[in-house]
C-alpha atoms as a PDB file:
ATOM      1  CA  UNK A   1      94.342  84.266  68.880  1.00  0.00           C
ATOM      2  CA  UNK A   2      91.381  83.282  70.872  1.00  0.00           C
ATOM      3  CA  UNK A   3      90.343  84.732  73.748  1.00  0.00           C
ATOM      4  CA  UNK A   4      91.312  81.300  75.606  1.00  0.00           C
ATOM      5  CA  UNK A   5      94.753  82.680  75.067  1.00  0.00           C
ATOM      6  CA  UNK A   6      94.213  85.930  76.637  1.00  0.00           C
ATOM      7  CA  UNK A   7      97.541  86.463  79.075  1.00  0.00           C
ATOM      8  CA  UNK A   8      96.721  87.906  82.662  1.00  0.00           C
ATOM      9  CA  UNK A   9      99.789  89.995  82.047  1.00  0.00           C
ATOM     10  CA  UNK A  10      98.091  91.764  79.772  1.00  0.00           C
ATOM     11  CA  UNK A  11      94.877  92.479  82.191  1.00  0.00           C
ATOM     12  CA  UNK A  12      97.219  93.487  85.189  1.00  0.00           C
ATOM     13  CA  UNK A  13      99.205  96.368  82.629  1.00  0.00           C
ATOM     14  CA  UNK A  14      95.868  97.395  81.315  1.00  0.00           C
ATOM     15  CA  UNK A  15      94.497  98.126  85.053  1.00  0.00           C
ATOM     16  CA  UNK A  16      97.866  99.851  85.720  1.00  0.00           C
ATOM     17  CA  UNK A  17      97.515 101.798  82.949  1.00  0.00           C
ATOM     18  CA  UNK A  18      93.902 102.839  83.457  1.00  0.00           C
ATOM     19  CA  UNK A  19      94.457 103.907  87.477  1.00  0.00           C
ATOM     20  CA  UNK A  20      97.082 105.539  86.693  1.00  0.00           C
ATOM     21  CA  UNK A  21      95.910 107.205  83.614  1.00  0.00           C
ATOM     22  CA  UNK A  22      98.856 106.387  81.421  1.00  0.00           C
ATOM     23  CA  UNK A  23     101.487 104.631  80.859  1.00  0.00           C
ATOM     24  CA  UNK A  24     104.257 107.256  81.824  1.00  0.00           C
ATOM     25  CA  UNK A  25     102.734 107.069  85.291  1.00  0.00           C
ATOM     26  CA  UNK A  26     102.173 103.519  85.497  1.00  0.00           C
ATOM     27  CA  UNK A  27     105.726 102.725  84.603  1.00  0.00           C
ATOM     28  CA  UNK A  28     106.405 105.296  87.147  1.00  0.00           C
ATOM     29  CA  UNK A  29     104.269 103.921  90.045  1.00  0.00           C
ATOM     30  CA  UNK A  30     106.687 100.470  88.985  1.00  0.00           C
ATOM     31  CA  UNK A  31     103.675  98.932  87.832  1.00  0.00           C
ATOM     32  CA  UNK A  32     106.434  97.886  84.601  1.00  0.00           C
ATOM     33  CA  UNK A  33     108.375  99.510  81.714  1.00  0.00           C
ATOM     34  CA  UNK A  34     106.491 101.770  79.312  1.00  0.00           C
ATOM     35  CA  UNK A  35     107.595  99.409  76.210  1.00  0.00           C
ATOM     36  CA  UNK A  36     106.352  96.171  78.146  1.00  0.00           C
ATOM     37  CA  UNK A  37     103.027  98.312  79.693  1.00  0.00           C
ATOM     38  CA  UNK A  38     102.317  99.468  75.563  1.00  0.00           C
ATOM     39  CA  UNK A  39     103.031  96.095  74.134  1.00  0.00           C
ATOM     40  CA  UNK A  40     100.441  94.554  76.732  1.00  0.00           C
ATOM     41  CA  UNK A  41      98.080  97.053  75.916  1.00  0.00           C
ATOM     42  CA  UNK A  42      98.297  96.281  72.006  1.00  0.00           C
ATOM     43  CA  UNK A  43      98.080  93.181  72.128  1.00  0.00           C
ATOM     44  CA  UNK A  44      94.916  92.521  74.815  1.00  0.00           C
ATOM     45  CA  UNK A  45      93.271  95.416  72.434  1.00  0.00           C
ATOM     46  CA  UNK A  46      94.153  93.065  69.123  1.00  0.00           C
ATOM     47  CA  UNK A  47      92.929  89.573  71.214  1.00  0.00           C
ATOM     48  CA  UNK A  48      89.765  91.414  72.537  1.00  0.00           C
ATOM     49  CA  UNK A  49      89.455  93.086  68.597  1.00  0.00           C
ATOM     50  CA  UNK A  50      89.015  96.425  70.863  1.00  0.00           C
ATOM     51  CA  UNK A  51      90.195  99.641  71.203  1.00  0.00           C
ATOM     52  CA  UNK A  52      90.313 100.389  75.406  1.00  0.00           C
ATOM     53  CA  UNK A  53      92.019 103.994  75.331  1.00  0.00           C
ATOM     54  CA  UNK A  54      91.925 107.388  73.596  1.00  0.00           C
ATOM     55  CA  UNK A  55      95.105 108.676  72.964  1.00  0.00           C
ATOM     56  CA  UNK A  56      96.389 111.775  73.095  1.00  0.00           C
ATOM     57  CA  UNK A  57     100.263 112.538  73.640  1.00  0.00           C
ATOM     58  CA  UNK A  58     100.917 111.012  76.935  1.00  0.00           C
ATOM     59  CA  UNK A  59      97.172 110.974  78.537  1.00  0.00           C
ATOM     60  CA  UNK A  60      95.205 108.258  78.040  1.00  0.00           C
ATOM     61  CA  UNK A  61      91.227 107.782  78.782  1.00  0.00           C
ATOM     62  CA  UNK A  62      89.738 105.046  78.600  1.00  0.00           C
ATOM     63  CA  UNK A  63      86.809 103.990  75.610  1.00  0.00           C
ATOM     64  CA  UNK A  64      83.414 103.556  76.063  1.00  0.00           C
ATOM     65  CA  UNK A  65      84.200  99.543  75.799  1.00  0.00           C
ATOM     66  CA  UNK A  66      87.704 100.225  78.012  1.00  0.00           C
ATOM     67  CA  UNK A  67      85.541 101.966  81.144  1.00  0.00           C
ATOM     68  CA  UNK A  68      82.852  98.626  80.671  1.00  0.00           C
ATOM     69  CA  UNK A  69      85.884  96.452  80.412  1.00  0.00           C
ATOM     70  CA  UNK A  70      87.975  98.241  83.459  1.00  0.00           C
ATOM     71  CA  UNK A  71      85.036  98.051  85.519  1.00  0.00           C
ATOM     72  CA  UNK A  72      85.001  94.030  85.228  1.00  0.00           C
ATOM     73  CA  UNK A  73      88.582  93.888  85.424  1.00  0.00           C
ATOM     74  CA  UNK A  74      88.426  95.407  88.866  1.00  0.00           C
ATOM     75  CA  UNK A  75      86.040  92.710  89.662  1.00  0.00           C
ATOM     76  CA  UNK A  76      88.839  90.053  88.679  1.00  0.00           C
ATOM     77  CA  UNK A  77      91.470  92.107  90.565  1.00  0.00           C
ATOM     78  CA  UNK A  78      89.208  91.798  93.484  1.00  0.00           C
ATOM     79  CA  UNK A  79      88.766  87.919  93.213  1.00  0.00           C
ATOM     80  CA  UNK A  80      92.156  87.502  92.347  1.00  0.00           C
ATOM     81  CA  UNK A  81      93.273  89.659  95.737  1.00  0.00           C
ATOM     82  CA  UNK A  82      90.253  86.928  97.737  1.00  0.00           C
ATOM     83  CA  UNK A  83      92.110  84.326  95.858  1.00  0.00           C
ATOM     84  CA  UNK A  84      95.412  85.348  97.618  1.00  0.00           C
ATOM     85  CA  UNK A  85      93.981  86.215 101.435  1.00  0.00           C
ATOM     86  CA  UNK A  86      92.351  82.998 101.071  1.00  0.00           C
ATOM     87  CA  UNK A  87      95.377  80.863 100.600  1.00  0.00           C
ATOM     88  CA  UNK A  88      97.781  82.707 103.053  1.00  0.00           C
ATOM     89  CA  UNK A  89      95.169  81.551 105.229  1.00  0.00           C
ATOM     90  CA  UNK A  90      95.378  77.496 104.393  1.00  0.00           C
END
């Protein structure tokens, strides 16, 4: 897989995930079901060839490379939420 192929599903579940601080709570806060929120994890972690969370039990904190990698994907969050203000505007 190539990171071309990288699905923004994937992104979205990860920053669920991290603000929430697992995936219990993220599935929780409706961001989607644990077995969707864990598959989405695995596989962005196997297409980015990283590993974004510690796990232990339930908790999850994010890697050295997952905190990096959170803190840009709150930059795309933020673009994408622009994006959207933007065009409700046109």
């Amino acid at each position: 897989m190539t990171r071309s192929d990288l699905d923004w599903r994937w992104l979205k579940s990860f920053l669920a995930v991290a603000d929430a601080g697992g995936m219990h709570a993220a599935a929780s806060a409706g961001a989607s079901s644990q077995p969707t929120l864990s598959r989405h994890i695995q596989q962005l972690e196997e297409s980015l060839n990283v590993s974004l969370f510690h796990r232990s039990g339930r908790a999850l904190t994010l890697t050295t490379d997952g905190a990096a990698l959170y803190e840009r994907a709150c930059e795309v969050r933020a673009a994408v939420l622009s994006f959207e203000r933007q065009a409700s505007g046109l």
